[in-house]
C-alpha atoms as a PDB file:
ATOM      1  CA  UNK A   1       0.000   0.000   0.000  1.00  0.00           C
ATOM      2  CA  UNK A   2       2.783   2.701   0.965  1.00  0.00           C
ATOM      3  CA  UNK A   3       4.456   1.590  -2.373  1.00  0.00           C
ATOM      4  CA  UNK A   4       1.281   2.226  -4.488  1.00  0.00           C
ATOM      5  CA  UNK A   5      -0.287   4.812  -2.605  1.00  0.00           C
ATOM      6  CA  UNK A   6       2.779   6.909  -0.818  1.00  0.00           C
ATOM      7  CA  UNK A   7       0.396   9.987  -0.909  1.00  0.00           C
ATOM      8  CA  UNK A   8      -2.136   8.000   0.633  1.00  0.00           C
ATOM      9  CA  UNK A   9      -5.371   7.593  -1.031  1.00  0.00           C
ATOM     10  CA  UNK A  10      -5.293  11.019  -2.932  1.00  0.00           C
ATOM     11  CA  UNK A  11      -3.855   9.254  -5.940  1.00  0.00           C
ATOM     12  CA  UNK A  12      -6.207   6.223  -5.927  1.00  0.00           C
ATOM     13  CA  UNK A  13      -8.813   7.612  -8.200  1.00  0.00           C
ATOM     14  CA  UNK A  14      -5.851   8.095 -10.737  1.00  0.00           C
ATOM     15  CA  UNK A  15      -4.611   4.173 -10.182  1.00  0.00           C
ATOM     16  CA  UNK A  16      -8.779   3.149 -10.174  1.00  0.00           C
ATOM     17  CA  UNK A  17      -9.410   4.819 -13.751  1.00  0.00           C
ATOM     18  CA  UNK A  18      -6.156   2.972 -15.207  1.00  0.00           C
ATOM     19  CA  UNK A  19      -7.960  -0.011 -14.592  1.00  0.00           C
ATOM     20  CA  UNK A  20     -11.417   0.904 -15.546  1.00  0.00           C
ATOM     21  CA  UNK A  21     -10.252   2.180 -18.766  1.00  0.00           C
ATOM     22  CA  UNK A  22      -8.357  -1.385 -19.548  1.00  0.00           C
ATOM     23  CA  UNK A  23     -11.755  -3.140 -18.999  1.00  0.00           C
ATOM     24  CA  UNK A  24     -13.384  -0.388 -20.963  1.00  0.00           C
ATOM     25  CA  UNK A  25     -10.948  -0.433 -24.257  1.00  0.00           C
ATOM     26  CA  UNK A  26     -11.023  -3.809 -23.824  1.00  0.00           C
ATOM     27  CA  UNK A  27     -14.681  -4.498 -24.602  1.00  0.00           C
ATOM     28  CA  UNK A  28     -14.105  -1.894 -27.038  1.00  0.00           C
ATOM     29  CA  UNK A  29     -12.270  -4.437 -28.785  1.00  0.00           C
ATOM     30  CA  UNK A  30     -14.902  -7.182 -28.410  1.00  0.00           C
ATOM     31  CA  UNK A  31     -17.198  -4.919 -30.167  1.00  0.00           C
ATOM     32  CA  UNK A  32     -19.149  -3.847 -27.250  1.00  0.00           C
ATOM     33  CA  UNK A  33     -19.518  -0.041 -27.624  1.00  0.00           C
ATOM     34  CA  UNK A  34     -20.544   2.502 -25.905  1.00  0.00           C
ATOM     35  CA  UNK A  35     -19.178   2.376 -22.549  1.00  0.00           C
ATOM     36  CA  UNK A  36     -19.261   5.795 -20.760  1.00  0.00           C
ATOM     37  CA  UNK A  37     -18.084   5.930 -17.251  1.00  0.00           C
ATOM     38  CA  UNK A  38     -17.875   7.877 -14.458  1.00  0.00           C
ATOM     39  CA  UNK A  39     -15.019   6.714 -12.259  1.00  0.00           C
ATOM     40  CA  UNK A  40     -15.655   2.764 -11.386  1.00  0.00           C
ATOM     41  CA  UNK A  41     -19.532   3.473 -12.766  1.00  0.00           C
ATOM     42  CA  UNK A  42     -19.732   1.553 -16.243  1.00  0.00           C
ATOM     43  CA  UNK A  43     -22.563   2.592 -18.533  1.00  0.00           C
ATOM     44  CA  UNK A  44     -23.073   0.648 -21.704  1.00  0.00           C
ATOM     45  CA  UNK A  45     -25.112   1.205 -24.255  1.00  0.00           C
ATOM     46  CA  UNK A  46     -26.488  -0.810 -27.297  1.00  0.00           C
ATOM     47  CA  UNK A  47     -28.154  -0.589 -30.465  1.00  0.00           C
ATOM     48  CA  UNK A  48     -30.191  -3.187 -32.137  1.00  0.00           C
ATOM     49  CA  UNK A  49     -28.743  -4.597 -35.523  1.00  0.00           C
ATOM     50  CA  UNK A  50     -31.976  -6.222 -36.809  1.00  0.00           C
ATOM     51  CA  UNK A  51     -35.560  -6.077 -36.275  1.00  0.00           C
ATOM     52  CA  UNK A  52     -38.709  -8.293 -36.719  1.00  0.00           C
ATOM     53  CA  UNK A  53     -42.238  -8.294 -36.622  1.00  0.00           C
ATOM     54  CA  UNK A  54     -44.134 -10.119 -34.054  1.00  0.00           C
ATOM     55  CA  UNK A  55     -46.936 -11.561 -34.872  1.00  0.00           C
ATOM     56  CA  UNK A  56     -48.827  -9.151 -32.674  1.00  0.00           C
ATOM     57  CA  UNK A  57     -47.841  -7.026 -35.407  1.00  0.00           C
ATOM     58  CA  UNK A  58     -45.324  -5.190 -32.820  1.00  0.00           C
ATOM     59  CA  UNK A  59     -41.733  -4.487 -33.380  1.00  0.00           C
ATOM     60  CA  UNK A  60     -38.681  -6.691 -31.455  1.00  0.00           C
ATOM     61  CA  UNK A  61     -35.233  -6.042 -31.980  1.00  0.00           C
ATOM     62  CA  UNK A  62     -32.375  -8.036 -32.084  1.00  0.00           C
ATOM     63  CA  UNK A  63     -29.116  -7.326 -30.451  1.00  0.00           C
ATOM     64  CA  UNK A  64     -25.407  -8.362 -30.692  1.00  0.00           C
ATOM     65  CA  UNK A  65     -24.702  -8.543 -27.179  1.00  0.00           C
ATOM     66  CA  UNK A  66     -26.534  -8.489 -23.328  1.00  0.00           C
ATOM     67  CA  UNK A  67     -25.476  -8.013 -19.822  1.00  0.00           C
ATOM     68  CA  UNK A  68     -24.147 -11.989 -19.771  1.00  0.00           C
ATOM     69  CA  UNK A  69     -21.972 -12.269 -23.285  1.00  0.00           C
ATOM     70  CA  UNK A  70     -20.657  -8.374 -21.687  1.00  0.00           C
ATOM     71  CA  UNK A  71     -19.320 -10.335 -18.346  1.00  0.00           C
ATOM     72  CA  UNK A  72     -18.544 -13.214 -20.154  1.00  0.00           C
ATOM     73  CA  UNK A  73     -15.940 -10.803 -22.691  1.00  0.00           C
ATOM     74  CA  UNK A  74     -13.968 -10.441 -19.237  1.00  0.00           C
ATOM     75  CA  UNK A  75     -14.560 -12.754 -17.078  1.00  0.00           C
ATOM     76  CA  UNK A  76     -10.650 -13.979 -16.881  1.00  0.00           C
ATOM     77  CA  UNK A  77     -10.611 -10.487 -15.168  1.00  0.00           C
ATOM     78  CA  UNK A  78     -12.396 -11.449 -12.486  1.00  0.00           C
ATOM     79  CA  UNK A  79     -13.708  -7.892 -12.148  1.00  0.00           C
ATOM     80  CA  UNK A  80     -16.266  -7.625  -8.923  1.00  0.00           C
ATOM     81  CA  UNK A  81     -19.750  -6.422 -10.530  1.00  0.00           C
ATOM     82  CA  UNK A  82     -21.646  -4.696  -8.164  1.00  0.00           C
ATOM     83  CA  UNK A  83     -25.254  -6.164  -7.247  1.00  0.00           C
ATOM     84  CA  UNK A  84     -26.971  -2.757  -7.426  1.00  0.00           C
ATOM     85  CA  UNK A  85     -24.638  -1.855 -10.814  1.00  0.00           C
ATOM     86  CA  UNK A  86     -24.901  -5.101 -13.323  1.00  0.00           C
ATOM     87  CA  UNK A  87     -28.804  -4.390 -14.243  1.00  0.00           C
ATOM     88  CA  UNK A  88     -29.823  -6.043 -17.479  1.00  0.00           C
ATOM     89  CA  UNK A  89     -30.212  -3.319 -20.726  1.00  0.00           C
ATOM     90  CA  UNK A  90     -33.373  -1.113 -20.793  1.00  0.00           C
ATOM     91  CA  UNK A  91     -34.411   1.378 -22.944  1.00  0.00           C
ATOM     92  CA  UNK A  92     -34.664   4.235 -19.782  1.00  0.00           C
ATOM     93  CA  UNK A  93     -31.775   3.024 -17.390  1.00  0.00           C
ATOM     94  CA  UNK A  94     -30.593   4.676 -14.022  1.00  0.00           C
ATOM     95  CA  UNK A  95     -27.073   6.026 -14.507  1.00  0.00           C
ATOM     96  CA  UNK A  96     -25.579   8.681 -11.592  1.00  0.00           C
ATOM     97  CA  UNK A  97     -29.060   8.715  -9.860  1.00  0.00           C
ATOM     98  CA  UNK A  98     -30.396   9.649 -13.448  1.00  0.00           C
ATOM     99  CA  UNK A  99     -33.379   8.270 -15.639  1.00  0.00           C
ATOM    100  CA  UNK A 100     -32.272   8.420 -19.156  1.00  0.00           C
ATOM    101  CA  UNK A 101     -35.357   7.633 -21.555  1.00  0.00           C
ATOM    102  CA  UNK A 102     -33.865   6.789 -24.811  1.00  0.00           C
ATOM    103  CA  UNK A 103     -37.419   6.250 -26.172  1.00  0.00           C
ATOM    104  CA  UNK A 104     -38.481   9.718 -25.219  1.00  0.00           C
ATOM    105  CA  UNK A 105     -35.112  11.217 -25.044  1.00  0.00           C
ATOM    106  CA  UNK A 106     -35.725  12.607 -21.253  1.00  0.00           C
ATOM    107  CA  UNK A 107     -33.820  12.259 -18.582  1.00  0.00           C
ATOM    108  CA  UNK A 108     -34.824  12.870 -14.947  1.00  0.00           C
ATOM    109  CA  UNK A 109     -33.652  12.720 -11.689  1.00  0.00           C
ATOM    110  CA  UNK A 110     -34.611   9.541 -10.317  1.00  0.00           C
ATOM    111  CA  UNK A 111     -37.105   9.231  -7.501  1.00  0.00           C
ATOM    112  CA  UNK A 112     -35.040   7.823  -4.393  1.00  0.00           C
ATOM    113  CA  UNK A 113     -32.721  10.166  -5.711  1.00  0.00           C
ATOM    114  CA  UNK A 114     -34.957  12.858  -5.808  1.00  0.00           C
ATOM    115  CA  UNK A 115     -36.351  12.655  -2.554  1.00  0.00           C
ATOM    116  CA  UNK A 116     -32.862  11.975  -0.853  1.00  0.00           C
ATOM    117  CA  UNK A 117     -31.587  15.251  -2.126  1.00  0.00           C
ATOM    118  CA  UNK A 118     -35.077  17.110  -0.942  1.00  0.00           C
ATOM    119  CA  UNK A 119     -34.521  15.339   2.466  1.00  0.00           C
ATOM    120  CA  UNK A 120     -30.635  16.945   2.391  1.00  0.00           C
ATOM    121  CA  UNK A 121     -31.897  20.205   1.611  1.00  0.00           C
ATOM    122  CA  UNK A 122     -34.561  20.628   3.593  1.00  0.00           C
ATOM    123  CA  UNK A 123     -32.716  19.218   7.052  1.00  0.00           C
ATOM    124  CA  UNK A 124     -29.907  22.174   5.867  1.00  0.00           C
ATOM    125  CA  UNK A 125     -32.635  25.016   5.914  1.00  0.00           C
ATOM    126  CA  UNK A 126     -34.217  23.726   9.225  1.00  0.00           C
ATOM    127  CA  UNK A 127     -30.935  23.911  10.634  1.00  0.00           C
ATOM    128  CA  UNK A 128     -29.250  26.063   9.077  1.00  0.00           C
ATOM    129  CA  UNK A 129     -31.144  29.125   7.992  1.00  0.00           C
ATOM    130  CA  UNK A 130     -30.695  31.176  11.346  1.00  0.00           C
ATOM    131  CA  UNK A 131     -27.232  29.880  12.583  1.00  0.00           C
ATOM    132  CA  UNK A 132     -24.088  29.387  11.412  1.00  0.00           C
ATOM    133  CA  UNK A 133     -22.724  26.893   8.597  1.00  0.00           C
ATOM    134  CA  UNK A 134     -19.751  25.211   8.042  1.00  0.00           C
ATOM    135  CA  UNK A 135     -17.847  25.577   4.742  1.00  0.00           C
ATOM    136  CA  UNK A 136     -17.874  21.668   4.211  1.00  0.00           C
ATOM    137  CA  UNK A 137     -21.865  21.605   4.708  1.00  0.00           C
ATOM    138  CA  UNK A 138     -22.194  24.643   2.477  1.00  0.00           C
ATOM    139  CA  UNK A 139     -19.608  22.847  -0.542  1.00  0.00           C
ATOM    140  CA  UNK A 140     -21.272  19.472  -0.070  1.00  0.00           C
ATOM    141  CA  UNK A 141     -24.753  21.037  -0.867  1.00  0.00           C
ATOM    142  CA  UNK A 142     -23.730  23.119  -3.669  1.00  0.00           C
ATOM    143  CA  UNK A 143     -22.363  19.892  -4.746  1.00  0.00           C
ATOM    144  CA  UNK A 144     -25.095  18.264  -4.822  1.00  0.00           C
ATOM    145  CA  UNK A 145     -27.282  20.942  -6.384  1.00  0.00           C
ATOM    146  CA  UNK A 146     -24.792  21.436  -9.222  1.00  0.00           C
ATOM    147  CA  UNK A 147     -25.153  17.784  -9.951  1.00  0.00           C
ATOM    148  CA  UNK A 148     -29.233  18.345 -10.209  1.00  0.00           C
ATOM    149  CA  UNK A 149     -28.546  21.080 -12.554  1.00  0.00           C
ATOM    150  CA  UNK A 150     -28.419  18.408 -15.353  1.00  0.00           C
ATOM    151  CA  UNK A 151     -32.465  17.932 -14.665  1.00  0.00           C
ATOM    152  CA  UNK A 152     -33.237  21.566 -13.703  1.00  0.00           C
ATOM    153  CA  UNK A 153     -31.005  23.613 -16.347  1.00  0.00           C
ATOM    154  CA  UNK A 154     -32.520  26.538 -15.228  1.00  0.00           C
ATOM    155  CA  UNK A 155     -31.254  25.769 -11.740  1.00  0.00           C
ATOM    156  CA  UNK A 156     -27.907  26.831 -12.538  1.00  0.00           C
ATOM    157  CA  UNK A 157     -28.989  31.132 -11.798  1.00  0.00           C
ATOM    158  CA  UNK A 158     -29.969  29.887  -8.348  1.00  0.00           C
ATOM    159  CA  UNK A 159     -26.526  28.364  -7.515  1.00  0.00           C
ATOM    160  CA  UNK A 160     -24.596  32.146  -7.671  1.00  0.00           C
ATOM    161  CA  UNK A 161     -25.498  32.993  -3.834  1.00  0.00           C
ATOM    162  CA  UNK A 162     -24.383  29.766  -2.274  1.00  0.00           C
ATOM    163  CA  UNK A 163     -20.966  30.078  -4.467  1.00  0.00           C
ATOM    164  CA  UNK A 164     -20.919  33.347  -3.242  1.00  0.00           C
ATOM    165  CA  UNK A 165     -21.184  32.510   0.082  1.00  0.00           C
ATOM    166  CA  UNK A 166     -18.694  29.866  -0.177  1.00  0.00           C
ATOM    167  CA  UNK A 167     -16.160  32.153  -1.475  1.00  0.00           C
ATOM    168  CA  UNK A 168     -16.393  34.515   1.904  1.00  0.00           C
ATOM    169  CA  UNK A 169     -14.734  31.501   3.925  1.00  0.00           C
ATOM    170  CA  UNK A 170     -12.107  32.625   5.864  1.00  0.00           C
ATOM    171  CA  UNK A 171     -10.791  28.788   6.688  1.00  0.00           C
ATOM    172  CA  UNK A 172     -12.493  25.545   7.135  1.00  0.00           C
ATOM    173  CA  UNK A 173     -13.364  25.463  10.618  1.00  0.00           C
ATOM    174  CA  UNK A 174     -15.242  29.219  11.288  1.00  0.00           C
ATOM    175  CA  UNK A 175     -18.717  28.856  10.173  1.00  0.00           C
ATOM    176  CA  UNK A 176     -20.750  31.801   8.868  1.00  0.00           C
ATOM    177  CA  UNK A 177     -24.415  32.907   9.190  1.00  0.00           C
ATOM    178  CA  UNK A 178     -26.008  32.191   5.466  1.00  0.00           C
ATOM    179  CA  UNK A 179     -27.092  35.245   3.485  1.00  0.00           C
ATOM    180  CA  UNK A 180     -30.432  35.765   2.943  1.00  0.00           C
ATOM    181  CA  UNK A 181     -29.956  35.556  -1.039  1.00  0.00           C
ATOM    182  CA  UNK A 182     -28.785  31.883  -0.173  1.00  0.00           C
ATOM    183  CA  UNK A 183     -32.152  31.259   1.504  1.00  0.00           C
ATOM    184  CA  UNK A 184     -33.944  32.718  -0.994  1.00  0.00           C
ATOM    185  CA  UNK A 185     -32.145  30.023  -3.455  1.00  0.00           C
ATOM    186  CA  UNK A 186     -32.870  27.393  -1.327  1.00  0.00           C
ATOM    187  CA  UNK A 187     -36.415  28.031  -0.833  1.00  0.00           C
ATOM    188  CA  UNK A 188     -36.531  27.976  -4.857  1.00  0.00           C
ATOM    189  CA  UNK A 189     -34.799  24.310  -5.265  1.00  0.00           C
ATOM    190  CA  UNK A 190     -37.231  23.014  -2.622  1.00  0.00           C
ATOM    191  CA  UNK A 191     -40.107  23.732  -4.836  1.00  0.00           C
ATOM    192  CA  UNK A 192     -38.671  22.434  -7.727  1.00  0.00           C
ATOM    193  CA  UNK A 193     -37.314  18.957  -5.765  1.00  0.00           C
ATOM    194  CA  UNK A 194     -41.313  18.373  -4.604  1.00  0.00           C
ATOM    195  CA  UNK A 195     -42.213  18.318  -7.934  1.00  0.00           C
ATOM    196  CA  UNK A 196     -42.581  14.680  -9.095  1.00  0.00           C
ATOM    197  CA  UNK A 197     -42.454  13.463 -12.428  1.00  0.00           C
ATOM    198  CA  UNK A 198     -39.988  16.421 -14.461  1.00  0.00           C
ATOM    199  CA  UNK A 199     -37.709  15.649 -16.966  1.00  0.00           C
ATOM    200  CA  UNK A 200     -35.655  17.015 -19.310  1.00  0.00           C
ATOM    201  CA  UNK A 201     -36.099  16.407 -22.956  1.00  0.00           C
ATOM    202  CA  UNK A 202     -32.832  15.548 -24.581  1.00  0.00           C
ATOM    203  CA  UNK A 203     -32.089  17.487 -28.170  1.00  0.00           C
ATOM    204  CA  UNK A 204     -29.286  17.336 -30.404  1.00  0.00           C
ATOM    205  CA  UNK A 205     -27.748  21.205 -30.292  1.00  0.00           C
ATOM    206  CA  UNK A 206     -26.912  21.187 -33.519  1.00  0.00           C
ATOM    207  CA  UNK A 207     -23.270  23.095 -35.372  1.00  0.00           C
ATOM    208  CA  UNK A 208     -22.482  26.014 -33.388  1.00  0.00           C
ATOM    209  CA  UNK A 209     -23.826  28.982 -34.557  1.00  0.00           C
ATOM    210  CA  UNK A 210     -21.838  33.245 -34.198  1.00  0.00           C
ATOM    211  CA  UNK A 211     -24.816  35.140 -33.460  1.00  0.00           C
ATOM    212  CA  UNK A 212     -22.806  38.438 -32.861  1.00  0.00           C
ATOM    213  CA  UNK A 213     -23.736  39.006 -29.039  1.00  0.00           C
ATOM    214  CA  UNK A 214     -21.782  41.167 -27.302  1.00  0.00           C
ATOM    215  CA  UNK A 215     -21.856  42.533 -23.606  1.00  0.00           C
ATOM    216  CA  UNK A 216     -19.974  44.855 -21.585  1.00  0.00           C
ATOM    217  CA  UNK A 217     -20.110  46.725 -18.146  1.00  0.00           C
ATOM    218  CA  UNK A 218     -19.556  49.461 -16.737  1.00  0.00           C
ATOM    219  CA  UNK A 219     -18.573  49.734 -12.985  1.00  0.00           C
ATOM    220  CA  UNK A 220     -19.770  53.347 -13.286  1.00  0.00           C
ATOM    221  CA  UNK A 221     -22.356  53.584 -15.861  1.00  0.00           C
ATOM    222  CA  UNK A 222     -24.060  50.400 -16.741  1.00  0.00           C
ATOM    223  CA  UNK A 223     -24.635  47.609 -18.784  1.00  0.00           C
ATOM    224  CA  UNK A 224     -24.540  47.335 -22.797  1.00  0.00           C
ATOM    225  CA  UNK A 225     -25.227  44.819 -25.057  1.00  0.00           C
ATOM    226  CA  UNK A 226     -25.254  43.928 -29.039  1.00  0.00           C
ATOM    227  CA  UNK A 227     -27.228  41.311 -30.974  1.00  0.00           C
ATOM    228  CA  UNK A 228     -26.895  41.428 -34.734  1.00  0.00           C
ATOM    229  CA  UNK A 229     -27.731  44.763 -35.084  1.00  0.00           C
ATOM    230  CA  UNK A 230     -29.571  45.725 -32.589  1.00  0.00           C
ATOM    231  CA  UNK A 231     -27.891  47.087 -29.331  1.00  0.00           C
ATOM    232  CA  UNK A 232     -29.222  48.362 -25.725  1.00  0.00           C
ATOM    233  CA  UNK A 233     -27.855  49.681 -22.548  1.00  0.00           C
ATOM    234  CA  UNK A 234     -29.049  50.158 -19.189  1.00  0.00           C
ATOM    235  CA  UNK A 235     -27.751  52.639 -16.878  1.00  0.00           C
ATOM    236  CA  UNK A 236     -27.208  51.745 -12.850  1.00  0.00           C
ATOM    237  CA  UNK A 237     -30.070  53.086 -11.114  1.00  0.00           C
ATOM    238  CA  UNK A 238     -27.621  53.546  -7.614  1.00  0.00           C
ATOM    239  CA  UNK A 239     -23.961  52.428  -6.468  1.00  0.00           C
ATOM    240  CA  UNK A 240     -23.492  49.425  -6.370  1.00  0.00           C
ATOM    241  CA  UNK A 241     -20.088  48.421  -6.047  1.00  0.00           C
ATOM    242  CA  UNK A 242     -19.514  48.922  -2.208  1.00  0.00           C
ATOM    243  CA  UNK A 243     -20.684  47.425   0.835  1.00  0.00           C
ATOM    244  CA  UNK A 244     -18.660  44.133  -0.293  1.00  0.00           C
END
């Protein structure tokens, strides 16, 4: 361990991926493709390469490979599948707490999910919203809320207080009282975690695309900004730039 891990454990993600991206290139070359990953978290996908009709007169699909022939490729691995992890191929999978509906093309945060990350935020505003919070709390739930973000794109304008906040730190250990612009923030993810049933659709973006936008600021006049060819500016109604 000291030999392989002198920093202690630091390096072990490092060490971890090495090996997950052996197993990973080498399904690759058994024709088993796509494999995203997320650190030890496999992910493979398939596509069919035939279909049939049933005589129901609905569709079935053949594939080239399932969960079994993927072990099988590297079994003389002996690579420890988790219980939870090595779930048969569906067409709307859980991946990173996520629903992914390839039918649909959604994805959505997925339920226990969901309600474990309403559970976390709500405990932090009971206990937190008068008295004082630790950095570590503050990172883990901006963390958390970042990773939600994927769901709720328009989540990521209510994450700018709690950064904010976290920048004002002075250490690790000397809590702070939260702003109110963090509660505020807060109060907005809860509603959108108690909602049930949202998802995200999934689109292909398409070439990027100049659209000539252009913004500037002012610290002592305002705001401009250029589309094409139209422009507007908007002047700062008081100071603003004091009081930290």
């Amino acid at each position: 361990m000291d030999h392989n891990f002198p920093f202690g454990a630091c390096s072990a993600h490092y060490c971890l991926g090495r090996v997950v991206d052996a197993i990973v290139d080498i399904l690759h070359a058994v024709k088993i493709s796509p494999v995203p990953k997320w650190g030890d978290d496999l992910f493979p996908i398939r596509f069919p390469v035939d279909s049939f009709i049933e005589p129901d007169r609905s569709t079935s699909y053949k594939y080239s490979y399932d969960l079994t022939s993927l072990k099988d490729s590297i079994a003389p691995l002996c690579v420890p599948w988790h219980v939870s992890k090595g779930k048969e191929f569906s067409s709307n999978p859980i991946y990173l707490g996520l629903v992914w509906d390839f039918v649909n093309r959604t994805v959505a945060l997925a339920k226990p999910k969901r309600e474990k990350y309403l559970f976390k935020l709500n405990n932090f505003l009971l206990l937190n919203s008068s008295s004082h919070i630790l950095k570590k709390d503050a990172l883990s739930l901006l963390g958390t809320l970042s990773h939600v973000t994927i769901v709720h794109q328009d989540g990521r304008s209510y994450l700018s207080a709690l950064s904010s906040f976290i920048s004002t730190f002075t250490n690790d250990h000397k809590p702070r009282y939260p702003r109110i612009s963090v509660i505020k923030d807060l109060n907005w993810w809860v509603s959108k975690l108690s909602c049930p049933g949202f998802s995200r659709p999934l689109s292909h973006q398409g070439a990027t695309q100049d659209l000539g936008i252009w913004a500037d600021a002012s610290e002592t006049w305002g705001i401009g900004i250029i589309i094409g060819d139209e422009w507007d500016a908007w002047e700062w109604c008081a100071p603003w730039h004091n009081n930290g």
